[in-house]
C-alpha atoms as a PDB file:
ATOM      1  CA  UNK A   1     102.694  80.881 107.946  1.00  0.00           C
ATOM      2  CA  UNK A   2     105.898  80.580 109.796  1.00  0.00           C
ATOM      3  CA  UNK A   3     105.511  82.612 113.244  1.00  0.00           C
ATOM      4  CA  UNK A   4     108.538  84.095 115.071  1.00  0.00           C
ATOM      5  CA  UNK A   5     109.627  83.703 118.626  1.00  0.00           C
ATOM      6  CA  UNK A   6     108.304  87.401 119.522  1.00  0.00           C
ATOM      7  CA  UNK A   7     105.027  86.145 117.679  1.00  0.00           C
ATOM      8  CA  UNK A   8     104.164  83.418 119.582  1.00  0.00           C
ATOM      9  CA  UNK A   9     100.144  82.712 118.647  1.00  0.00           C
ATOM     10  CA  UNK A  10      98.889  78.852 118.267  1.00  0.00           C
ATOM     11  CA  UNK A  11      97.307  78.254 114.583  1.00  0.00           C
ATOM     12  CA  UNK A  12      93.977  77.908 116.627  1.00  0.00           C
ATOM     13  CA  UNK A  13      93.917  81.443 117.959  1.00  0.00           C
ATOM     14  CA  UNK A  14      94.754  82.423 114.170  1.00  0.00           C
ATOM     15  CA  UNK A  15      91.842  79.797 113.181  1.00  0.00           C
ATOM     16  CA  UNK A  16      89.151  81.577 115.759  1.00  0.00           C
ATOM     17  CA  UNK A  17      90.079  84.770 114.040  1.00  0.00           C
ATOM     18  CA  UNK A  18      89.812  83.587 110.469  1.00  0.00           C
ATOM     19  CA  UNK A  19      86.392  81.906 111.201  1.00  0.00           C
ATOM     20  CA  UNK A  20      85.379  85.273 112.200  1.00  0.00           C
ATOM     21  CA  UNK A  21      86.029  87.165 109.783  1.00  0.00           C
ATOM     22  CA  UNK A  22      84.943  84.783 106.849  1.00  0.00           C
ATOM     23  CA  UNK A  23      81.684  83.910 108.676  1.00  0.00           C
ATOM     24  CA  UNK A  24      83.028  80.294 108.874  1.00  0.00           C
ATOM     25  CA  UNK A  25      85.908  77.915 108.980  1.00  0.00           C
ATOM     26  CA  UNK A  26      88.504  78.160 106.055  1.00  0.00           C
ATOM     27  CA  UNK A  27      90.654  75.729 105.343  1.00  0.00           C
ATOM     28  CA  UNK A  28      93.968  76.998 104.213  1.00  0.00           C
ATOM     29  CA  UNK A  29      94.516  75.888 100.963  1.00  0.00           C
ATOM     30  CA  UNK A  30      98.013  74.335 100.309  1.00  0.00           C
ATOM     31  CA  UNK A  31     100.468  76.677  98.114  1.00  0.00           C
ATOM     32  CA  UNK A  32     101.755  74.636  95.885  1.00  0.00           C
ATOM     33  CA  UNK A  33      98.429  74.340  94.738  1.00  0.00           C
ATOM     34  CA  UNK A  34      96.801  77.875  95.299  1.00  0.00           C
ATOM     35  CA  UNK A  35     100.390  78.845  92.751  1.00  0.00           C
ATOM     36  CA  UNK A  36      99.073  76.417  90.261  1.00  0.00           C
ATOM     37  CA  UNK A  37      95.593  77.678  90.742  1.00  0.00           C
ATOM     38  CA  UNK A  38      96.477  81.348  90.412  1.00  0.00           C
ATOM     39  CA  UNK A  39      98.883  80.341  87.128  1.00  0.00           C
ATOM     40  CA  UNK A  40      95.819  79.378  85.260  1.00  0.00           C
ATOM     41  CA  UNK A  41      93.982  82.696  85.515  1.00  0.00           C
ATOM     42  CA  UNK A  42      93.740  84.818  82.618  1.00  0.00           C
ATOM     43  CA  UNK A  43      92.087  87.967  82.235  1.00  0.00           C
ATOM     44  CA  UNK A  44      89.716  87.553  79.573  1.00  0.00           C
ATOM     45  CA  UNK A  45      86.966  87.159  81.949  1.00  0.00           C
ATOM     46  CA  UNK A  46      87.814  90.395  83.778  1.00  0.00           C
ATOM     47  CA  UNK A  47      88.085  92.029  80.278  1.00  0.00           C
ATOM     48  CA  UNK A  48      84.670  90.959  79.464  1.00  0.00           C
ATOM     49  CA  UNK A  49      83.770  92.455  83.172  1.00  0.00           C
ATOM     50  CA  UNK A  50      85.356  95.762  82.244  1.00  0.00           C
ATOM     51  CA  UNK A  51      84.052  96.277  78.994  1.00  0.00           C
ATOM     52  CA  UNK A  52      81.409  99.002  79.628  1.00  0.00           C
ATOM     53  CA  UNK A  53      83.059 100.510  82.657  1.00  0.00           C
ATOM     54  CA  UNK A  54      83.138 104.429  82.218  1.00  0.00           C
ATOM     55  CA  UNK A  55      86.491 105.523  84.543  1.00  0.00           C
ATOM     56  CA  UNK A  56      85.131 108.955  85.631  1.00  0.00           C
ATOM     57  CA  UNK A  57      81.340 108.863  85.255  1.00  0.00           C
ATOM     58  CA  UNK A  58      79.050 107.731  87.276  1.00  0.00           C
ATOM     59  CA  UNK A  59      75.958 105.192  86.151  1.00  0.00           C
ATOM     60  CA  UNK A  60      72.262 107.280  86.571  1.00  0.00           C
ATOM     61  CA  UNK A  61      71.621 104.748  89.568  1.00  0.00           C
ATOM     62  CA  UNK A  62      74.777 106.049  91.252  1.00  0.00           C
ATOM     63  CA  UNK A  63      74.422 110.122  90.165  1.00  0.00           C
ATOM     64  CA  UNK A  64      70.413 109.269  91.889  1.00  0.00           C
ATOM     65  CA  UNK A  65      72.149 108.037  95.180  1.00  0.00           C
ATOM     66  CA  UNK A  66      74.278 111.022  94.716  1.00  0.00           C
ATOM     67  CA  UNK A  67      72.009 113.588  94.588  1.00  0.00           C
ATOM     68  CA  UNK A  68      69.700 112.297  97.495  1.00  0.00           C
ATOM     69  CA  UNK A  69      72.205 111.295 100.035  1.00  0.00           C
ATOM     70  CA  UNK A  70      73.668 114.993  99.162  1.00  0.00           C
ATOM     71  CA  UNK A  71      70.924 116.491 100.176  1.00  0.00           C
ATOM     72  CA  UNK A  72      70.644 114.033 103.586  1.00  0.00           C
ATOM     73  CA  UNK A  73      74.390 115.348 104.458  1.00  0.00           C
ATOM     74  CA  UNK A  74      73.339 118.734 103.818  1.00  0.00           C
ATOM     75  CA  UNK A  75      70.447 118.693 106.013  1.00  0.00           C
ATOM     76  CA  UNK A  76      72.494 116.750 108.329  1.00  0.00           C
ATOM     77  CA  UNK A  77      74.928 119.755 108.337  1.00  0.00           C
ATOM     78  CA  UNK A  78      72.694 122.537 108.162  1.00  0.00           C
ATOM     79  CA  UNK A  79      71.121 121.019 111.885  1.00  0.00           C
ATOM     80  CA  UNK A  80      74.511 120.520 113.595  1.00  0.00           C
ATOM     81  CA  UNK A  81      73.743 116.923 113.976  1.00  0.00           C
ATOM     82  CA  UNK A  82      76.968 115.320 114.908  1.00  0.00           C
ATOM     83  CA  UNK A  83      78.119 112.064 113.575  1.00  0.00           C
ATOM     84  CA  UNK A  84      77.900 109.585 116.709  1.00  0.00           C
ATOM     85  CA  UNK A  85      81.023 106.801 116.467  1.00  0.00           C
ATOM     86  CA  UNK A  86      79.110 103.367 116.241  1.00  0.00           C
ATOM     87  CA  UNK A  87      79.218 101.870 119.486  1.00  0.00           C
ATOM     88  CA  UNK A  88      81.567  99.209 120.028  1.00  0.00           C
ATOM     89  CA  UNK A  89      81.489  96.130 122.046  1.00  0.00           C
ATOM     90  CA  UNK A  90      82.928  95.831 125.096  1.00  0.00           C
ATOM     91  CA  UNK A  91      85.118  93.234 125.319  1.00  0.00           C
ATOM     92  CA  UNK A  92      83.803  91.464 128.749  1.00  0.00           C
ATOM     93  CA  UNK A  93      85.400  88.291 128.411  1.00  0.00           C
ATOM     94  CA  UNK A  94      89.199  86.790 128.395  1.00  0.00           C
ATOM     95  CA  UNK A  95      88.312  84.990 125.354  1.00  0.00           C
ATOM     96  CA  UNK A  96      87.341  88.874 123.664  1.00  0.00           C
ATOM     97  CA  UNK A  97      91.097  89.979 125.147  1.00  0.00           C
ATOM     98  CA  UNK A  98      92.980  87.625 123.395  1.00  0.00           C
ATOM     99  CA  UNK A  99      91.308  88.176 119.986  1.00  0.00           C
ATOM    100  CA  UNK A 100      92.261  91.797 120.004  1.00  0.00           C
ATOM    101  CA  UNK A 101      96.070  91.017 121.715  1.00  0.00           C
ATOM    102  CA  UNK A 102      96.492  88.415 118.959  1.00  0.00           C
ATOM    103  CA  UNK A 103      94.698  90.728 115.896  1.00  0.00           C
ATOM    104  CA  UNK A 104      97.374  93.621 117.197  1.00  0.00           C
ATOM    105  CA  UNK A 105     100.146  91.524 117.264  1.00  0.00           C
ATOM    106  CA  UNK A 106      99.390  90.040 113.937  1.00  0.00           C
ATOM    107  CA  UNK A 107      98.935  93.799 112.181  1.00  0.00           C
ATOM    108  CA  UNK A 108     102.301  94.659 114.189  1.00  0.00           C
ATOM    109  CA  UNK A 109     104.053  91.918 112.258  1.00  0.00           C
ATOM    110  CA  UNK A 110     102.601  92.061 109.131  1.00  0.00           C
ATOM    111  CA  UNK A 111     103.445  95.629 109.269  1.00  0.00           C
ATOM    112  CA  UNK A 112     107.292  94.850 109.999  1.00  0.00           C
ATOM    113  CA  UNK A 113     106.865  92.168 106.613  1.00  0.00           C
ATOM    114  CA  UNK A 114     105.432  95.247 104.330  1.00  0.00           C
ATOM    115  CA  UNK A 115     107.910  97.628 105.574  1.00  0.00           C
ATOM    116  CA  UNK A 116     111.033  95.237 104.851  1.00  0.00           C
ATOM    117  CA  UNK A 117     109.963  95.272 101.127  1.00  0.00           C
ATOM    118  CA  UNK A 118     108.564  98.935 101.256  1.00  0.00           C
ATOM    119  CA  UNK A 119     111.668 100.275  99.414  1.00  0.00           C
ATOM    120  CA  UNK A 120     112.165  97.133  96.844  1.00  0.00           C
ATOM    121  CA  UNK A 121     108.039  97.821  95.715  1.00  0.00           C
ATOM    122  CA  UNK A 122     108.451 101.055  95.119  1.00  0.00           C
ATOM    123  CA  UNK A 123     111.347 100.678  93.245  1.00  0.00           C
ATOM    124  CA  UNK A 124     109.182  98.155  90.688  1.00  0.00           C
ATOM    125  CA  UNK A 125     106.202 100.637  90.695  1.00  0.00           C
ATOM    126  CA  UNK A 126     108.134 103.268  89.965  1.00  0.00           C
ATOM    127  CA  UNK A 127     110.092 101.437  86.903  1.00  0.00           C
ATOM    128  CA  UNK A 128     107.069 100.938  85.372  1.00  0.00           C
ATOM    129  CA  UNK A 129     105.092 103.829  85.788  1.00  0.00           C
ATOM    130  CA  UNK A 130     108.252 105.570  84.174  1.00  0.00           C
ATOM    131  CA  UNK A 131     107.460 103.139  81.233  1.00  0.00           C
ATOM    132  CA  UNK A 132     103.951 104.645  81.066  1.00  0.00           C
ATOM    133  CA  UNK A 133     105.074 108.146  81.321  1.00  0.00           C
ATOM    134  CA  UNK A 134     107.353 107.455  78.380  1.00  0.00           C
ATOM    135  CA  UNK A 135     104.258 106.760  76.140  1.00  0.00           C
ATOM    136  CA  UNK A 136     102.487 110.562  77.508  1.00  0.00           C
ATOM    137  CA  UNK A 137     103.191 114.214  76.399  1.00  0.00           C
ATOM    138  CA  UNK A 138     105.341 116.201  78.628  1.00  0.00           C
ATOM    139  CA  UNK A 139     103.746 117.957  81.169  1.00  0.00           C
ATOM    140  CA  UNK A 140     103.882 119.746  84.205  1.00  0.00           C
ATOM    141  CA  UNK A 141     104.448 117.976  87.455  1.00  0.00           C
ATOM    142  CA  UNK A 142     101.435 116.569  89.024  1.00  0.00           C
ATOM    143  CA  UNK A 143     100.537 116.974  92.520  1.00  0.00           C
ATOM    144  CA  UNK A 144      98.787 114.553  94.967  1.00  0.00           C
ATOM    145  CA  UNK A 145      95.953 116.713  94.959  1.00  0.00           C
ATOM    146  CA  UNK A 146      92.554 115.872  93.347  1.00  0.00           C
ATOM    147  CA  UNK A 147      91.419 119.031  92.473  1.00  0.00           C
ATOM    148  CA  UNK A 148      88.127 118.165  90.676  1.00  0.00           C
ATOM    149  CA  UNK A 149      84.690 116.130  90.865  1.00  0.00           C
ATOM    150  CA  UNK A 150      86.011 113.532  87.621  1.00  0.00           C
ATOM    151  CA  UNK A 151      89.031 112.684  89.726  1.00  0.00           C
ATOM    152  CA  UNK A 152      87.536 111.949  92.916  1.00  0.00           C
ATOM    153  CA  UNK A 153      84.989 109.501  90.777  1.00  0.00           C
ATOM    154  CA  UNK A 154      87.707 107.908  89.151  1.00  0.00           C
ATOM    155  CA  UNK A 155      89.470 106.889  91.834  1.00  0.00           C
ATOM    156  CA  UNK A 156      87.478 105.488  93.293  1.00  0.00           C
ATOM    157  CA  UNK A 157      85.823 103.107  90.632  1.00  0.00           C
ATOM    158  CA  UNK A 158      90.039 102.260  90.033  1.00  0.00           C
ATOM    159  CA  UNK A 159      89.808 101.201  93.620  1.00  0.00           C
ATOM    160  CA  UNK A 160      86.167  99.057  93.362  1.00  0.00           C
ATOM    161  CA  UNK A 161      88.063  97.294  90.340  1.00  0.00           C
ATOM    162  CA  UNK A 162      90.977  96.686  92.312  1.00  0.00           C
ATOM    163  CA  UNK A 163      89.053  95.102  95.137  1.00  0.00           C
ATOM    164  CA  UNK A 164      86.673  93.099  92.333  1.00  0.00           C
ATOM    165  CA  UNK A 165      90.058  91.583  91.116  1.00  0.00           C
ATOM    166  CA  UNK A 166      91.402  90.734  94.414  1.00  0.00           C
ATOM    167  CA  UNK A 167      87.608  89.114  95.433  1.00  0.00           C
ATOM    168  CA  UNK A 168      87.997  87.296  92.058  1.00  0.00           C
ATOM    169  CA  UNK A 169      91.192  86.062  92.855  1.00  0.00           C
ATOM    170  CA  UNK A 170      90.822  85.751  96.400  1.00  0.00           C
ATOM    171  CA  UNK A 171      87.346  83.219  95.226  1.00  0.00           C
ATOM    172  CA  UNK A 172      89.089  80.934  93.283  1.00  0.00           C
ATOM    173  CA  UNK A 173      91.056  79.413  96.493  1.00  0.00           C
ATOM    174  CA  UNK A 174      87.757  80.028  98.958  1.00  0.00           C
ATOM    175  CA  UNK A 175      84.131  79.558  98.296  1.00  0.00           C
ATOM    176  CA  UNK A 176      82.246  83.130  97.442  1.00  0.00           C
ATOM    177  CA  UNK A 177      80.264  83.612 100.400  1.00  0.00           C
ATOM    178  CA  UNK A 178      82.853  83.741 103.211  1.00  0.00           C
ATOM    179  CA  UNK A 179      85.054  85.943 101.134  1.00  0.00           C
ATOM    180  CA  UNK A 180      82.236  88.699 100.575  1.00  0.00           C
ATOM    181  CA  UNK A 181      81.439  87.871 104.333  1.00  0.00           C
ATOM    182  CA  UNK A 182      85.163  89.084 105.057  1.00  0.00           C
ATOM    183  CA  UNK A 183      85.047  91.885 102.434  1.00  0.00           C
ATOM    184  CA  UNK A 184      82.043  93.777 104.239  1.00  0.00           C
ATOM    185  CA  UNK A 185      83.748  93.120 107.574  1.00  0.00           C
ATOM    186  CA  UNK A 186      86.679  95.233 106.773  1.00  0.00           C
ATOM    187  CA  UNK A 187      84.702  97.331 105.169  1.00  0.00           C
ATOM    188  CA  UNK A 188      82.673  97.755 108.219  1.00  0.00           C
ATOM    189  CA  UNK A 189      85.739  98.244 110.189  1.00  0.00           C
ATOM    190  CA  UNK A 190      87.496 100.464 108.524  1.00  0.00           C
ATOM    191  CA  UNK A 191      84.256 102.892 108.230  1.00  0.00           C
ATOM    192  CA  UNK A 192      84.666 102.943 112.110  1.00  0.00           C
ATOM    193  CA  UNK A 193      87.808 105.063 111.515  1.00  0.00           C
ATOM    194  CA  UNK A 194      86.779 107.277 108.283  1.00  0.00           C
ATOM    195  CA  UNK A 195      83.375 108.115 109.669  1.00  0.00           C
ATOM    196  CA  UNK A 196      84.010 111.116 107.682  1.00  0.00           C
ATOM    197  CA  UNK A 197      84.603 109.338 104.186  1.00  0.00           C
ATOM    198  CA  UNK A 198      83.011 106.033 104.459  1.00  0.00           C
ATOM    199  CA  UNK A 199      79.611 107.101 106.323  1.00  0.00           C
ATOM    200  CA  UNK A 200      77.321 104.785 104.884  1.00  0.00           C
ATOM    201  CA  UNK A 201      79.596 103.723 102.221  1.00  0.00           C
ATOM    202  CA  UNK A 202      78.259 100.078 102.523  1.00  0.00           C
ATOM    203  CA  UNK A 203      74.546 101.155 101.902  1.00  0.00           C
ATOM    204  CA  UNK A 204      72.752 100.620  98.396  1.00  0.00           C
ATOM    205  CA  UNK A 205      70.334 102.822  96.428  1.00  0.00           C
ATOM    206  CA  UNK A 206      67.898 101.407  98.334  1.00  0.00           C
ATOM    207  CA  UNK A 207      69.288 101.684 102.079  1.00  0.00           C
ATOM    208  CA  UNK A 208      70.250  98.128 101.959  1.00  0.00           C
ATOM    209  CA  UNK A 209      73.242  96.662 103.206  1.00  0.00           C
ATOM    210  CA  UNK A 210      75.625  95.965 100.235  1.00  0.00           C
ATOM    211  CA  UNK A 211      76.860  92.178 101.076  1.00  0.00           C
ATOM    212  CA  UNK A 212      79.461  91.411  99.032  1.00  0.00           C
ATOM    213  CA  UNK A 213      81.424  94.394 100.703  1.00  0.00           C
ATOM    214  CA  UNK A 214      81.664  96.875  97.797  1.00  0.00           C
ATOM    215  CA  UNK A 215      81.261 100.618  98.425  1.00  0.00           C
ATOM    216  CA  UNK A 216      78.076 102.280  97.340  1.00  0.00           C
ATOM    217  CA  UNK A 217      80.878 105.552  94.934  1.00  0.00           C
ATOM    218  CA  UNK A 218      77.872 107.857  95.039  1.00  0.00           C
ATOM    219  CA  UNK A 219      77.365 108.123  98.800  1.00  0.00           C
ATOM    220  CA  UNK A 220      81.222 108.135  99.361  1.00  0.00           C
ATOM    221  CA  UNK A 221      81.326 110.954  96.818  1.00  0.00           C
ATOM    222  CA  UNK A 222      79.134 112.985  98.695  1.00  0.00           C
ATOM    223  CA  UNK A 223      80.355 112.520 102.008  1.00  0.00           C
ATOM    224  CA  UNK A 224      83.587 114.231 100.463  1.00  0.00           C
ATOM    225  CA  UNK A 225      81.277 116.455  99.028  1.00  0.00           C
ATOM    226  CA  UNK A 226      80.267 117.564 102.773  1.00  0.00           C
ATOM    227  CA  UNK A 227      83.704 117.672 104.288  1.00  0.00           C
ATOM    228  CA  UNK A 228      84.944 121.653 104.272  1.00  0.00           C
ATOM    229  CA  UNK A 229      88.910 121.304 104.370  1.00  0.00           C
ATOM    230  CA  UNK A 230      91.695 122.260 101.624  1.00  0.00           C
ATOM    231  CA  UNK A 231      91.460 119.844  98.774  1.00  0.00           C
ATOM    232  CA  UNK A 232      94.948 118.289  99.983  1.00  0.00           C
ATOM    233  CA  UNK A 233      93.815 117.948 103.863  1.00  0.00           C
ATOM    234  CA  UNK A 234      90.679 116.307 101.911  1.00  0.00           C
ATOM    235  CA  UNK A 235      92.715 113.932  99.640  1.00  0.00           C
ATOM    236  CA  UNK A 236      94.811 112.669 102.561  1.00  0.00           C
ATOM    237  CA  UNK A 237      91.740 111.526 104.480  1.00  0.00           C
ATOM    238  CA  UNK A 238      90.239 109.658 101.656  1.00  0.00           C
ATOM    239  CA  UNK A 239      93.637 107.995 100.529  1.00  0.00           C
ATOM    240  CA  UNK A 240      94.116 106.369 103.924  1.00  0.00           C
ATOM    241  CA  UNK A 241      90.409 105.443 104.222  1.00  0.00           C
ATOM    242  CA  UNK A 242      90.512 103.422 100.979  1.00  0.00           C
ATOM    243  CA  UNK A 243      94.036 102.421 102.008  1.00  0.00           C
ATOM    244  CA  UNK A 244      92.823 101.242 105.525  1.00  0.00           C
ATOM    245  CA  UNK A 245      90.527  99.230 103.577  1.00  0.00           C
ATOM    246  CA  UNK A 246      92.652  97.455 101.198  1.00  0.00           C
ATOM    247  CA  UNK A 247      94.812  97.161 104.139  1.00  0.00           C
ATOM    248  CA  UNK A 248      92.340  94.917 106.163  1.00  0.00           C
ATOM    249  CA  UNK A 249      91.571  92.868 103.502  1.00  0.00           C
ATOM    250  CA  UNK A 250      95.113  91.770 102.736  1.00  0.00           C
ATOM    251  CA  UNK A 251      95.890  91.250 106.525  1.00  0.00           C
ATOM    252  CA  UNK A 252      92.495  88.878 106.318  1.00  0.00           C
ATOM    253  CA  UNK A 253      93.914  87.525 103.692  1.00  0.00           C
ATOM    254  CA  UNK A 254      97.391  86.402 105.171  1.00  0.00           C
ATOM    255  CA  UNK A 255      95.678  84.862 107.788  1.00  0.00           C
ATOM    256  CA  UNK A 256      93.677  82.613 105.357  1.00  0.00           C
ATOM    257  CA  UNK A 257      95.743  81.183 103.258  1.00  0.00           C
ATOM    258  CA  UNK A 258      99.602  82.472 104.407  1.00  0.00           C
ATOM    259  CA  UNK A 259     101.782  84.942 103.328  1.00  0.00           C
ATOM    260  CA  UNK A 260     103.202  83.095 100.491  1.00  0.00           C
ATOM    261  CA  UNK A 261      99.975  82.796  98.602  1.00  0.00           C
ATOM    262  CA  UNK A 262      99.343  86.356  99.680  1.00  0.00           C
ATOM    263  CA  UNK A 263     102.089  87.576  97.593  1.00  0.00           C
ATOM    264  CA  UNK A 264     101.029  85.616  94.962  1.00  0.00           C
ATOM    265  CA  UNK A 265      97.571  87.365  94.936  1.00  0.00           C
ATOM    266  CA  UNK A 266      99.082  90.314  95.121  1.00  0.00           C
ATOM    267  CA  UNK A 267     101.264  90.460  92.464  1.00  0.00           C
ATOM    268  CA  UNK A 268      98.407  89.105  90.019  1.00  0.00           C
ATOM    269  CA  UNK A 269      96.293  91.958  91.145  1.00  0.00           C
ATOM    270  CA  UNK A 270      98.929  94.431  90.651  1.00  0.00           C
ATOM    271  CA  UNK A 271     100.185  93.282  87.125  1.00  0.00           C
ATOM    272  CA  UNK A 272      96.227  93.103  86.290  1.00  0.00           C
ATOM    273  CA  UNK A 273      95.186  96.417  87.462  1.00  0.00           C
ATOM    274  CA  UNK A 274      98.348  97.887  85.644  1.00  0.00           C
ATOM    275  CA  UNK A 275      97.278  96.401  82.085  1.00  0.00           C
ATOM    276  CA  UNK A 276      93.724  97.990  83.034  1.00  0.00           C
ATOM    277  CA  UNK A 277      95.331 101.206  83.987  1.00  0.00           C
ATOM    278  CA  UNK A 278      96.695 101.522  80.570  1.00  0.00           C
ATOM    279  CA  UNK A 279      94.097 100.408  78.406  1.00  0.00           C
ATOM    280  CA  UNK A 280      91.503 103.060  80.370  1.00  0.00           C
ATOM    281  CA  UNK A 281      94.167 105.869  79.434  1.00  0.00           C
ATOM    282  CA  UNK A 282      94.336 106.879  82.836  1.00  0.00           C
ATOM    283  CA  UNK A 283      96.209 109.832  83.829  1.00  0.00           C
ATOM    284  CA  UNK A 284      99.446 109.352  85.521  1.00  0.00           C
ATOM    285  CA  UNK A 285      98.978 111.540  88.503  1.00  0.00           C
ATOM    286  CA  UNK A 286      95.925 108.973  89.518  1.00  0.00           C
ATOM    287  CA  UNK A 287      98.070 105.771  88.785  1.00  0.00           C
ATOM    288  CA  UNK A 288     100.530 107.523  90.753  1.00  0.00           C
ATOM    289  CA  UNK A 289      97.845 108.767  93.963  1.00  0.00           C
ATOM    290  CA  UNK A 290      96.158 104.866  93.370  1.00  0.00           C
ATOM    291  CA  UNK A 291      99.671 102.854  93.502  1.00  0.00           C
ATOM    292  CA  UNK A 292     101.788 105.373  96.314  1.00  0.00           C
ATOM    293  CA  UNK A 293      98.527 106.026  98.573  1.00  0.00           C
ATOM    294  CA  UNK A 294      96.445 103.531  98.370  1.00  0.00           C
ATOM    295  CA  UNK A 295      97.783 100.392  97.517  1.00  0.00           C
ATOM    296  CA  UNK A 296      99.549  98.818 101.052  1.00  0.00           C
ATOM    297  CA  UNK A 297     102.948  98.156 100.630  1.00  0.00           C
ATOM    298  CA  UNK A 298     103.714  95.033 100.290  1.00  0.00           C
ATOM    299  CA  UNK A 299     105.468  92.434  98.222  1.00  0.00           C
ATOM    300  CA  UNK A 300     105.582  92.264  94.144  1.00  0.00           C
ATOM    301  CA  UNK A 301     107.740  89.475  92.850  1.00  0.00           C
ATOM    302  CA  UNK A 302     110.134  91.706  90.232  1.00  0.00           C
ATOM    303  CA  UNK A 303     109.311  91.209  86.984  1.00  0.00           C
ATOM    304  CA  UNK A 304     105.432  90.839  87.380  1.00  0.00           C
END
């Protein structure tokens, strides 16, 4: 990762931050060779993976966790018992400082990186959802609104598969463990922010703590359940907590194993989950909501 003269962080600092969030140390893995490593994926496994997934219905374990987490919000709601914001750590310590100076500056600059190829991603997404649109009936125009119970379910198992892709990908340059390590930590952190959406989004069916950093779709589906707002009020909060989420792990990511192989990831990911997109038959308005709201904008080489 080549760093700037207004970015000026040592590769230790960037180390120390890595460690953390992968649970341990992570040796960046050299991009000629992550490229060759990435080249020789193909997606027959993650057919084989997709094979009995439903887009827009929910497995009995997951309509169970529904039901009974439901009824927890609604008793929750009925007794006017606030949410309470996790309490954070107080950073007591110089060390503590400079972790969060360097983790701002770093989102600061990778946020100056996506926005310089904001306008040439969209213009590739939006070439080839055209494509798909060719292949539909004509209909009306669709708005960013998810206006019923299917769609809310459906986007978010698009999302889970989205983030099983990039762990998949993500696995094949660094061992399992630390990557699942780093996939609950953003989690974690970005349920800090969308108390609202993600409450208890990392639980299981049986209140455990989901470790490889997938969300538990029944709970989340039920906190939006609880929350009484216009349905478009509604869909903007739970497109920027899944984006927020994504968004963490690809920042994570960066810092692993550069910005180079990043893109590389990415652009795997996004070809993949665009072939899966199509097979599913889903509708454009959610490949539009998934690719424009939740996806982070960042780089796709043209052409993939």
């Amino acid at each position: 990762m080549v760093l700037d003269d207004d970015f000026k962080i040592s590769m230790d600092d960037i180390k120390d931050i890595v460690s953390e969030l992968f649970g341990e140390k992570i040796e960046k893995v050299d991009e000629t060779k992550a490229k060759e490593i990435l080249k020789q994926e193909n997606k027959i496994s993650l057919d084989e993976d997709l094979a009995n997934i439903q887009i827009g219905q929910l497995t009995q374990e997951e309509e169970k966790i529904l039901k009974d987490y439901e009824e927890d919000v609604k008793k929750e709601s009925e007794n006017k018992i606030e949410i309470k914001e996790e309490t954070q750590i107080k950073e007591t310590t110089d060390i503590n400082a400079l972790k969060k100076k360097i983790e701002e500056e770093m989102r600061e600059k990778l946020r100056k990186e996506f926005e310089e190829e904001r306008v040439k991603k969209r213009e590739e997404v939006l070439k080839k959802l055209d494509e798909i649109k060719e292949t539909e009936k004509i209909q009306q125009p669709q708005v960013k609104v998810l206006t019923n119970y299917s769609e809310k379910i459906s986007l978010l198992q698009i999302f889970e598969q989205s983030q099983n892709i990039l762990k998949n990908l993500l696995s094949k340059l660094i061992k399992r463990n630390p990557v699942e390590t780093m996939f609950l930590k953003t989690l974690e952190k970005a349920m800090q922010k969308h108390q609202d959406v993600l409450r208890k989004a990392d639980f299981n069916q049986f209140n455990k703590v989901r470790v490889d950093g997938s969300i538990e779709i029944g709970r989340v589906a039920a906190n939006l359940n609880s929350i009484y707002m216009p349905e478009d009020k509604k869909g903007i909060k739970f497109f920027n907590a899944l984006h927020d989420i994504f968004e963490e792990r690809l920042i994570a990511i960066e810092l692993a194993v550069g910005i180079e192989t990043k893109d590389e990831i990415i652009s795997k990911l996004i070809g993949q989950m665009e072939e899966i997109l199509k097979t599913k038959n889903i509708s454009t308005k959610l490949i539009n909501i998934f690719m424009e709201k939740i996806v982070p904008s960042t780089t796709m080489k043209p052409g993939e």
